[in-house]
PDB file of N, CA and C in Angstrom:
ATOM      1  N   UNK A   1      -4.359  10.108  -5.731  1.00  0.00           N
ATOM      2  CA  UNK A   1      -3.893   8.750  -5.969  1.00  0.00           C
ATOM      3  C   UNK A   1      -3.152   8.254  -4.736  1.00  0.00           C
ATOM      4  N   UNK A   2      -3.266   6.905  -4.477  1.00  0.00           N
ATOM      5  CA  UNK A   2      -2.706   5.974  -3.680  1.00  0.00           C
ATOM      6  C   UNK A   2      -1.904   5.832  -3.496  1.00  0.00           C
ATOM      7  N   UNK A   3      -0.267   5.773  -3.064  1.00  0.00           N
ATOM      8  CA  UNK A   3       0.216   4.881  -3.190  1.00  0.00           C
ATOM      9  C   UNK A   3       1.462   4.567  -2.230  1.00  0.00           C
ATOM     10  N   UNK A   4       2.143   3.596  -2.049  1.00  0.00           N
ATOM     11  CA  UNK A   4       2.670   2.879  -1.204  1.00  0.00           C
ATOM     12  C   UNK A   4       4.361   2.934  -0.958  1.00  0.00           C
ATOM     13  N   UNK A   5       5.063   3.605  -0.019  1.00  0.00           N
ATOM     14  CA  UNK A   5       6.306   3.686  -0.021  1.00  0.00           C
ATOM     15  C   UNK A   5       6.782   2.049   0.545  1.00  0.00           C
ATOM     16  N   UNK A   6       7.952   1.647   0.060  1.00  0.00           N
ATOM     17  CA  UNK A   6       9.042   0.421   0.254  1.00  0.00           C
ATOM     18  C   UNK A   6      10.256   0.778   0.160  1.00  0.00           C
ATOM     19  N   UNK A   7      10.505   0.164   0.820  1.00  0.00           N
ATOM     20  CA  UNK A   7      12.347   0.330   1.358  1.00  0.00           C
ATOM     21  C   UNK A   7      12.635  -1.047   1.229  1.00  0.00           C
ATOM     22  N   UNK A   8      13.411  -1.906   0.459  1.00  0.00           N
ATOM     23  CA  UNK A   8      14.145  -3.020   0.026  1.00  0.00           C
ATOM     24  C   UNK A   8      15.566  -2.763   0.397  1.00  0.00           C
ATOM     25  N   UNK A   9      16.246  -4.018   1.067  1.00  0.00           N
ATOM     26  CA  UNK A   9      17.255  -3.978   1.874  1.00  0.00           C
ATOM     27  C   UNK A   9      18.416  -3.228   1.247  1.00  0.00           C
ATOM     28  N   UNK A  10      19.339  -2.421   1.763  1.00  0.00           N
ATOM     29  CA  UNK A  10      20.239  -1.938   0.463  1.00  0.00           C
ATOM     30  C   UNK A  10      19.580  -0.787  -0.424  1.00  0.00           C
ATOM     31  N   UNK A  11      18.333  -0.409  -0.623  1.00  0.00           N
ATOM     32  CA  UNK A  11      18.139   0.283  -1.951  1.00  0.00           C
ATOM     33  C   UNK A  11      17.258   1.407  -1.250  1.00  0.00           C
ATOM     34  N   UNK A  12      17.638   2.732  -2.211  1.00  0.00           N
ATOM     35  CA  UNK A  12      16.543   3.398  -1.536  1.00  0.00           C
ATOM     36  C   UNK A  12      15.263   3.398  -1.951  1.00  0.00           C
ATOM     37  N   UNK A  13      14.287   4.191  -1.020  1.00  0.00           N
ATOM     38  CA  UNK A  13      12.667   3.535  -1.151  1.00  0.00           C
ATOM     39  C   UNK A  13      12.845   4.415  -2.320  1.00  0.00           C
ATOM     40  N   UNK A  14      11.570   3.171  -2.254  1.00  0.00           N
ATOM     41  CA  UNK A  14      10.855   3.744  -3.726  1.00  0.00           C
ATOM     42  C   UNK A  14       8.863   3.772  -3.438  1.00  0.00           C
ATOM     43  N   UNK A  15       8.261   4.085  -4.555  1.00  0.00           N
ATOM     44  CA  UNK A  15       7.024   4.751  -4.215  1.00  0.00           C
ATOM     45  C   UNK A  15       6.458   3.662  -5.438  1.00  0.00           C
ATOM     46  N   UNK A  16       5.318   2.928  -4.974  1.00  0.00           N
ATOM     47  CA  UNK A  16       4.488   1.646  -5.803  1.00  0.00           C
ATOM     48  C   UNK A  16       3.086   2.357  -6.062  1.00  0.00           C
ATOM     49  N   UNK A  17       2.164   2.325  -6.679  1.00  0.00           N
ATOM     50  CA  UNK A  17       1.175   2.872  -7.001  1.00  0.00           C
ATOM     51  C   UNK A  17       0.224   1.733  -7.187  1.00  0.00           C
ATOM     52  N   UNK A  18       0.470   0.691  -6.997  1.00  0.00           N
ATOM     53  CA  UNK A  18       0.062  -0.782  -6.917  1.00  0.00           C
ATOM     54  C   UNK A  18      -0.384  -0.808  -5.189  1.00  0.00           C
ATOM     55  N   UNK A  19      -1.168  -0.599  -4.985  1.00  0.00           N
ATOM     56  CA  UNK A  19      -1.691  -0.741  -2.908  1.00  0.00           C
ATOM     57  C   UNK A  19      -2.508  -2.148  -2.423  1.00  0.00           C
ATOM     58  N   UNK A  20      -2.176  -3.080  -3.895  1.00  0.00           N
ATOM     59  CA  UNK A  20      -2.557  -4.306  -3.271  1.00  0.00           C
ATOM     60  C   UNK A  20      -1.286  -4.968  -2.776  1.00  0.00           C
ATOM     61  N   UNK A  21      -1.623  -6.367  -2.459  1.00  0.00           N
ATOM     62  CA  UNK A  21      -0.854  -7.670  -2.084  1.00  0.00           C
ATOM     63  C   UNK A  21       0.406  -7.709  -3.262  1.00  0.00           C
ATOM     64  N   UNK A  22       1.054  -7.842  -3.376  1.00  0.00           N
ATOM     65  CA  UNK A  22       2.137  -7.998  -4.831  1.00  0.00           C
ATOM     66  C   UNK A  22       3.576  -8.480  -4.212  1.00  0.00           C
ATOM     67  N   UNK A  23       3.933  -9.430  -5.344  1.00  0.00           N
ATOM     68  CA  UNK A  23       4.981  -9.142  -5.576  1.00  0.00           C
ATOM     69  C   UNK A  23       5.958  -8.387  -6.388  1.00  0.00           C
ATOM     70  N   UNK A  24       7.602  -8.368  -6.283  1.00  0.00           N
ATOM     71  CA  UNK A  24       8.494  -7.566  -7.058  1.00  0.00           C
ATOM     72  C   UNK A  24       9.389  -8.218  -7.426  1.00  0.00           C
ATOM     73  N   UNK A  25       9.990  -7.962  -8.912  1.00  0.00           N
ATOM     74  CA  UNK A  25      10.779  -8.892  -9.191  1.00  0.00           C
ATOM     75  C   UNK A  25      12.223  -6.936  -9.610  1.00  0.00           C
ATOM     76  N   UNK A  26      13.156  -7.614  -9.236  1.00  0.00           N
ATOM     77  CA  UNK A  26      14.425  -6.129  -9.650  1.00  0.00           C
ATOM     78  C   UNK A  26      16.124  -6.876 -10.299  1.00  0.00           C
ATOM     79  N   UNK A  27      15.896  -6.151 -10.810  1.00  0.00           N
ATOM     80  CA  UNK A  27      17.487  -6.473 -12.043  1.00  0.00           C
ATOM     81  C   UNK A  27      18.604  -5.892 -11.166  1.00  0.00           C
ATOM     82  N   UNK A  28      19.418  -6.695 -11.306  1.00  0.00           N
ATOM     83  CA  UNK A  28      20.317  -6.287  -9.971  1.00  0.00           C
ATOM     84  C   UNK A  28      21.653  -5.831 -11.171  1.00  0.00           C
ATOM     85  N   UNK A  29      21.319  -5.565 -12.709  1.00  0.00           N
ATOM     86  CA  UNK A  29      22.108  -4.695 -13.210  1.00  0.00           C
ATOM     87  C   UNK A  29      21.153  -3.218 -13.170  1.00  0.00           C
ATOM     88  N   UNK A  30      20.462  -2.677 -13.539  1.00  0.00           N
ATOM     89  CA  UNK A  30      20.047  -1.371 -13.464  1.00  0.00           C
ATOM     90  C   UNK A  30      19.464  -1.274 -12.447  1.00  0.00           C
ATOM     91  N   UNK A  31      18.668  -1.953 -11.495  1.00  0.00           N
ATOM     92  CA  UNK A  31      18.053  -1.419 -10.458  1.00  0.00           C
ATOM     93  C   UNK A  31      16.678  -1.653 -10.743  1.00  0.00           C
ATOM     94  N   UNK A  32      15.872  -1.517 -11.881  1.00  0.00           N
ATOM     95  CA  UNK A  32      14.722  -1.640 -12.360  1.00  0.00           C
ATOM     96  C   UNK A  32      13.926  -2.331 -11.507  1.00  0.00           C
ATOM     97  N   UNK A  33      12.660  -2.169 -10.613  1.00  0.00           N
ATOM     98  CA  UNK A  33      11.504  -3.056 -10.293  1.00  0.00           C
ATOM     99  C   UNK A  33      10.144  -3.414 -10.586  1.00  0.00           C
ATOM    100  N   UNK A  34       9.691  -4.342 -11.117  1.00  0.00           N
ATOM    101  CA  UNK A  34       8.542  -3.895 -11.534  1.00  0.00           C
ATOM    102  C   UNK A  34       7.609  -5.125 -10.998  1.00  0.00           C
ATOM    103  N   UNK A  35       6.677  -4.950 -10.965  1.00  0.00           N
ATOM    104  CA  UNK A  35       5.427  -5.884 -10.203  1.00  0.00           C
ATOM    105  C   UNK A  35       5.786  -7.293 -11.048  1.00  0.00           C
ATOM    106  N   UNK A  36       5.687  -8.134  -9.802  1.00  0.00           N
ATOM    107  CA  UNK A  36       5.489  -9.677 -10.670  1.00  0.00           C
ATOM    108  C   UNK A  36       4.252 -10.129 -10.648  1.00  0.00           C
ATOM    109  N   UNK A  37       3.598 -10.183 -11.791  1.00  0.00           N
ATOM    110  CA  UNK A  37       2.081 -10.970 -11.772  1.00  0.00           C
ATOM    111  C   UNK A  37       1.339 -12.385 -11.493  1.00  0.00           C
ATOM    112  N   UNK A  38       1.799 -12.676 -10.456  1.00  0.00           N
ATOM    113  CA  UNK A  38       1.206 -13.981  -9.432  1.00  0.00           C
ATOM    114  C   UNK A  38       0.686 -13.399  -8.659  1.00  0.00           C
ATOM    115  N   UNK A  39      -0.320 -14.108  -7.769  1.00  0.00           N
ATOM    116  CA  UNK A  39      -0.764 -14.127  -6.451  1.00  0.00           C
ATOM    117  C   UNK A  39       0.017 -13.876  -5.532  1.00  0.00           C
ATOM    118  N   UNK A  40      -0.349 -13.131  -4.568  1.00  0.00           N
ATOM    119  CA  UNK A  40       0.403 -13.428  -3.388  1.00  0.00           C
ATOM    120  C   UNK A  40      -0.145 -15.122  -2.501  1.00  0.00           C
ATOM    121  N   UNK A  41       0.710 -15.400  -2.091  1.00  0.00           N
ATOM    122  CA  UNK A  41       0.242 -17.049  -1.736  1.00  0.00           C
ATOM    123  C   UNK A  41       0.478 -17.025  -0.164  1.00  0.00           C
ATOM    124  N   UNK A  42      -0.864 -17.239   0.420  1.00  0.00           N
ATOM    125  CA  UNK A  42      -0.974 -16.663   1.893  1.00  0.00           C
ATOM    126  C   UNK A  42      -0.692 -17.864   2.789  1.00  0.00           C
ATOM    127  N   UNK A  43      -0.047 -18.872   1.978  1.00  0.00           N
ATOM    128  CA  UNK A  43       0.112 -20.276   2.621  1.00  0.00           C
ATOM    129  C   UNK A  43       1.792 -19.927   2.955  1.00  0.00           C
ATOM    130  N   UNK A  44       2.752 -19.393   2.626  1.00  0.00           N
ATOM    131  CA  UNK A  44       3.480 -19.038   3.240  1.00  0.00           C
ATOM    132  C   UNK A  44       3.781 -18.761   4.392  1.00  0.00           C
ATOM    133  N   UNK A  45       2.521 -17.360   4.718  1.00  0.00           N
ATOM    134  CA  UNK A  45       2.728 -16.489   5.947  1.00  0.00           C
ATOM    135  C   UNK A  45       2.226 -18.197   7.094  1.00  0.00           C
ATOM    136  N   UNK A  46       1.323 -18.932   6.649  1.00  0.00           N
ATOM    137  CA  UNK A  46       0.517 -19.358   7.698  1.00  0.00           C
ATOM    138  C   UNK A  46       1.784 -20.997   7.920  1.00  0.00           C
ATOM    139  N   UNK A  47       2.336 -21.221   6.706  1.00  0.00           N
ATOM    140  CA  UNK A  47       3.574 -22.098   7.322  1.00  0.00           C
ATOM    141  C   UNK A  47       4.572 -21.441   8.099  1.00  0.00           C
ATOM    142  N   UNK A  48       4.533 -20.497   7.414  1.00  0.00           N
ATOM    143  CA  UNK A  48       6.430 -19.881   8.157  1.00  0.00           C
ATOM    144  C   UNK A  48       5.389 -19.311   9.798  1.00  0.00           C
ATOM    145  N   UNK A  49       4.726 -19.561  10.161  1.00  0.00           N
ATOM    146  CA  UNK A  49       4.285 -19.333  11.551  1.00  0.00           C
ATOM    147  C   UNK A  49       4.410 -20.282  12.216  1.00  0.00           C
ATOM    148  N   UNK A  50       3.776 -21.233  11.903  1.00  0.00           N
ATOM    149  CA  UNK A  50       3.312 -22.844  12.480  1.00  0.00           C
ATOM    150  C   UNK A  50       4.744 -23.133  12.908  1.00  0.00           C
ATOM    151  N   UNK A  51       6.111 -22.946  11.790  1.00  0.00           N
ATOM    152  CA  UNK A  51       6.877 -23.960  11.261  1.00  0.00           C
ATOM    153  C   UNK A  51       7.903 -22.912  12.760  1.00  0.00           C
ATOM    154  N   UNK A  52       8.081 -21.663  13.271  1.00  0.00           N
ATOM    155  CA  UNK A  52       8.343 -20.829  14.192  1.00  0.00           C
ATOM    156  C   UNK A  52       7.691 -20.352  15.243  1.00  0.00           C
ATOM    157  N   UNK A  53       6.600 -20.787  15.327  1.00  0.00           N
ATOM    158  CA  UNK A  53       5.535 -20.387  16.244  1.00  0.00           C
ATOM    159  C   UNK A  53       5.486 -19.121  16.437  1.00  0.00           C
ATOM    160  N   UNK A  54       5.271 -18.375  15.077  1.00  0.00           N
ATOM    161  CA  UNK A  54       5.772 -16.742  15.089  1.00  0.00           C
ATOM    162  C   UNK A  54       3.831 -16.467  14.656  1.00  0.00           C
ATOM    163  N   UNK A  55       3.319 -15.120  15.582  1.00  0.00           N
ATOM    164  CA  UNK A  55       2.168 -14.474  14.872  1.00  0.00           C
ATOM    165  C   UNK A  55       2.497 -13.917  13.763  1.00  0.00           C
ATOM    166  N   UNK A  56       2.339 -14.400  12.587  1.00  0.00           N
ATOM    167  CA  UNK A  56       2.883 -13.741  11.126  1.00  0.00           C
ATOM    168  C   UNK A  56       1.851 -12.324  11.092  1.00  0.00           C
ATOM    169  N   UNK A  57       2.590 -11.170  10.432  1.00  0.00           N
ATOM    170  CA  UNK A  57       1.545 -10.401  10.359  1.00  0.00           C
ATOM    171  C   UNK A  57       1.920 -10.124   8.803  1.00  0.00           C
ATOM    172  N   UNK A  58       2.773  -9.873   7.628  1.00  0.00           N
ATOM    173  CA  UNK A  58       2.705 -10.238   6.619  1.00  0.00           C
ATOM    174  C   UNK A  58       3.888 -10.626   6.116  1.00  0.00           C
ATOM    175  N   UNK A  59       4.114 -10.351   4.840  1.00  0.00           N
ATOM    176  CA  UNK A  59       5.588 -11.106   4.313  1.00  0.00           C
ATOM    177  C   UNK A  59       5.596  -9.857   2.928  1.00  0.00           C
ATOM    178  N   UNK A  60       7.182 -10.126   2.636  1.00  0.00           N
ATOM    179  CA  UNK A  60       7.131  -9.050   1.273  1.00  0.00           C
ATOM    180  C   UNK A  60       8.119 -10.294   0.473  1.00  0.00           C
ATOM    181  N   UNK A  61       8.211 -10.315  -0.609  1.00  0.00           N
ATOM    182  CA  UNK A  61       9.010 -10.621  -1.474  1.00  0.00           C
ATOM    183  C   UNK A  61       9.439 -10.013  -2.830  1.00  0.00           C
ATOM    184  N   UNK A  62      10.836 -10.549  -2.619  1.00  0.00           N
ATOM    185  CA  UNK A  62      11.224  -9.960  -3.864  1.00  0.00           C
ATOM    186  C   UNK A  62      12.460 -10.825  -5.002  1.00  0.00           C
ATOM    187  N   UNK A  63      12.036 -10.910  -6.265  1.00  0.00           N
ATOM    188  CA  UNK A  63      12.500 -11.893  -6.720  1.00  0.00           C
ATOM    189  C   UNK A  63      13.698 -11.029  -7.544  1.00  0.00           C
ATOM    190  N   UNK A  64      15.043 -11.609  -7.912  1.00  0.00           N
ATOM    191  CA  UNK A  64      16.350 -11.011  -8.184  1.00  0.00           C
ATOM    192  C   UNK A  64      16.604 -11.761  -9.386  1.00  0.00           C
ATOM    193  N   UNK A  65      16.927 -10.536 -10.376  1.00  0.00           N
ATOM    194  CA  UNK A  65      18.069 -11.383 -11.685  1.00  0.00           C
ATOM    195  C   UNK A  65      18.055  -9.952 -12.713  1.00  0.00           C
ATOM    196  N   UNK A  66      18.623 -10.654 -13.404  1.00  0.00           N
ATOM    197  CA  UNK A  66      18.309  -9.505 -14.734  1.00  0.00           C
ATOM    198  C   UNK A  66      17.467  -8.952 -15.600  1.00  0.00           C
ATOM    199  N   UNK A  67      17.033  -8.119 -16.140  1.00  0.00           N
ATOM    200  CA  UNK A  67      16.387  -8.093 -17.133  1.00  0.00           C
ATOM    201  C   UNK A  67      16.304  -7.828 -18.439  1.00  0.00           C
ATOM    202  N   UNK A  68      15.835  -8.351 -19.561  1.00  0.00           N
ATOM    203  CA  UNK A  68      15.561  -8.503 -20.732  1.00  0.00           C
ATOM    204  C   UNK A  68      17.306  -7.551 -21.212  1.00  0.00           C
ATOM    205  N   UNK A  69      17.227  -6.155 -21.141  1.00  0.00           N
ATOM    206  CA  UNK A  69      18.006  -5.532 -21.562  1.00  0.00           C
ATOM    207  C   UNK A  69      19.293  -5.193 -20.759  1.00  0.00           C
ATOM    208  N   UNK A  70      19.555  -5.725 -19.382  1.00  0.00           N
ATOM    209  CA  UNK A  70      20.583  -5.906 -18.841  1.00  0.00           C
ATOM    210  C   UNK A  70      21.595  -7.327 -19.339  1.00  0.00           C
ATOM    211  N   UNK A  71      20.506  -8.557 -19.627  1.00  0.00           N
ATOM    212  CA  UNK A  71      20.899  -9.658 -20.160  1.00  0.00           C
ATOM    213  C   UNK A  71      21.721  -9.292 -21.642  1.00  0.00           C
ATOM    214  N   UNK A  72      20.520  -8.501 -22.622  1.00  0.00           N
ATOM    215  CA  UNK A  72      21.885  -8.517 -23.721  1.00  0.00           C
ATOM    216  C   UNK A  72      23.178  -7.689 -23.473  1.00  0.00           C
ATOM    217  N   UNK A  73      23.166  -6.607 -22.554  1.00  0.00           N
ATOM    218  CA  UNK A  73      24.137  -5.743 -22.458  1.00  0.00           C
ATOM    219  C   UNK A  73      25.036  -7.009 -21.818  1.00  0.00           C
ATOM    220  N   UNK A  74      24.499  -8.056 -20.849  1.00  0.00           N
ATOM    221  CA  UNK A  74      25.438  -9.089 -20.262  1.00  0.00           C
ATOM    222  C   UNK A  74      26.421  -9.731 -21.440  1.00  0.00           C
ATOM    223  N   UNK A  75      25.364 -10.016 -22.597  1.00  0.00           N
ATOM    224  CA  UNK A  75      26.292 -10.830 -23.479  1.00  0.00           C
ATOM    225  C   UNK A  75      26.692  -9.910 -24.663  1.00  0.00           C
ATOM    226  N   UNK A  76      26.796  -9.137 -24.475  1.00  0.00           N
ATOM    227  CA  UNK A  76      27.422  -8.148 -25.366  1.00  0.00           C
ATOM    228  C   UNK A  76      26.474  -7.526 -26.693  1.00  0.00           C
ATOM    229  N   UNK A  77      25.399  -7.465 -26.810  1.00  0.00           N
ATOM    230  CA  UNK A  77      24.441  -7.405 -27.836  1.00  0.00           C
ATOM    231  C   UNK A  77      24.702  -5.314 -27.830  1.00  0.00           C
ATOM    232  N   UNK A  78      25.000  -5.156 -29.136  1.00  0.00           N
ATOM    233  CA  UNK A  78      24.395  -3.514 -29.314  1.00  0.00           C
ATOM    234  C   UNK A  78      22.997  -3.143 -29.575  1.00  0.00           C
ATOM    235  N   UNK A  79      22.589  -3.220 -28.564  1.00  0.00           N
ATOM    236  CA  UNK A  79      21.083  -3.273 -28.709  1.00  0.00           C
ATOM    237  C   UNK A  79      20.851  -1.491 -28.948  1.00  0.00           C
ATOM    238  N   UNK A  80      19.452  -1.540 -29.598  1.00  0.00           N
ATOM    239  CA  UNK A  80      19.194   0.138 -30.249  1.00  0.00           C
ATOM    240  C   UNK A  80      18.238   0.783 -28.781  1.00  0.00           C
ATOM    241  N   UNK A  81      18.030   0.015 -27.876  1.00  0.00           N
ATOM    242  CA  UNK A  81      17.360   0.591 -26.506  1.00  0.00           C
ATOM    243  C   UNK A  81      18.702   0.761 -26.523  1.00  0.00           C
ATOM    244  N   UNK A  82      17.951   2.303 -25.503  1.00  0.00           N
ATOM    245  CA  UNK A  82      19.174   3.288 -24.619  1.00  0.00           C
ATOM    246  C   UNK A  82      18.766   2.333 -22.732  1.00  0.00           C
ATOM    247  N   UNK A  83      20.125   1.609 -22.344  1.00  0.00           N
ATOM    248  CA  UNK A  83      19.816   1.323 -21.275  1.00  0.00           C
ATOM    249  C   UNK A  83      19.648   2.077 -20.021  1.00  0.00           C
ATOM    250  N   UNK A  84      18.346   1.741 -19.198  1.00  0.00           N
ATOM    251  CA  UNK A  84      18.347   3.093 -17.888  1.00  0.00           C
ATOM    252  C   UNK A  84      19.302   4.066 -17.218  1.00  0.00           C
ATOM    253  N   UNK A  85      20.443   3.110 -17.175  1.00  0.00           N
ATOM    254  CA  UNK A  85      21.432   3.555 -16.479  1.00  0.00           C
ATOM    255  C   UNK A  85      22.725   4.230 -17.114  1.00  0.00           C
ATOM    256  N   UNK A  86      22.468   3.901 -18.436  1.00  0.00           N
ATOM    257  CA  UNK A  86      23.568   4.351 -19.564  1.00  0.00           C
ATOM    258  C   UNK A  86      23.873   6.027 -19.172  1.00  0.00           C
ATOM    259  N   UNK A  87      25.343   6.181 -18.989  1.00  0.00           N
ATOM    260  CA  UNK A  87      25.650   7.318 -18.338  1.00  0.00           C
ATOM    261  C   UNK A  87      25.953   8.251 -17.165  1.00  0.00           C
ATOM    262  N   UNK A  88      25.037   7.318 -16.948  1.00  0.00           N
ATOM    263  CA  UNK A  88      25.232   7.720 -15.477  1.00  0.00           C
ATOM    264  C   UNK A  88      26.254   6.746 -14.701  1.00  0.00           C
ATOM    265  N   UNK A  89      26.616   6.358 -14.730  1.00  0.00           N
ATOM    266  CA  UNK A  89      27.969   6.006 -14.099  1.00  0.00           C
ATOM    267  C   UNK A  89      27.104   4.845 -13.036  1.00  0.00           C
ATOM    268  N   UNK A  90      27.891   3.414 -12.843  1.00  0.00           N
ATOM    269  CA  UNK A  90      27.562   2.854 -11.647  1.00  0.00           C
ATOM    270  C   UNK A  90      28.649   2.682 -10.808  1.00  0.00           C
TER     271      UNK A  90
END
């Protein structure tokens, strides 16, 4: 099997098994990342060149917030999921 090491600013790498184009979306309470299902949109790379006169050779993104079960732990919910990080100390 395939697959693809990333290093995101701050975090240590991690290993994707996904070896296409993608994006990532990560909960900046547990850490969690998981593929975001859009396109990658190649009109980016070819503005942010034009717009810098930079040879783009690709782009990564990554989209930030919470997720589903960091949100209720946000608002206080006793939810019956055990959260990822529960225990382990942050």
């Amino acid at each position: 099997m395939k697959c693809l090491r990333f290093i995101a600013g701050g975090h240590p790498a991690r290993f994707d098994g996904n070896t296409g184009r993608h994006y990532h979306i990560r909960c900046l309470g547990c850490g969690r990342v998981n593929d975001l299902p859009m396109p990658v949109d190649p009109r980016f790379e070819e503005e942010a060149g034009r717009a810098m006169n930079y040879r783009v050779l690709g782009h990564q993104l990554e989209v930030q917030g919470l997720c589903p079960l960091c949100q209720g732990l946000a608002r206080g919910k006793n939810d019956s999921h055990q959260h990822p990080r529960e225990g382990q100390g942050r």
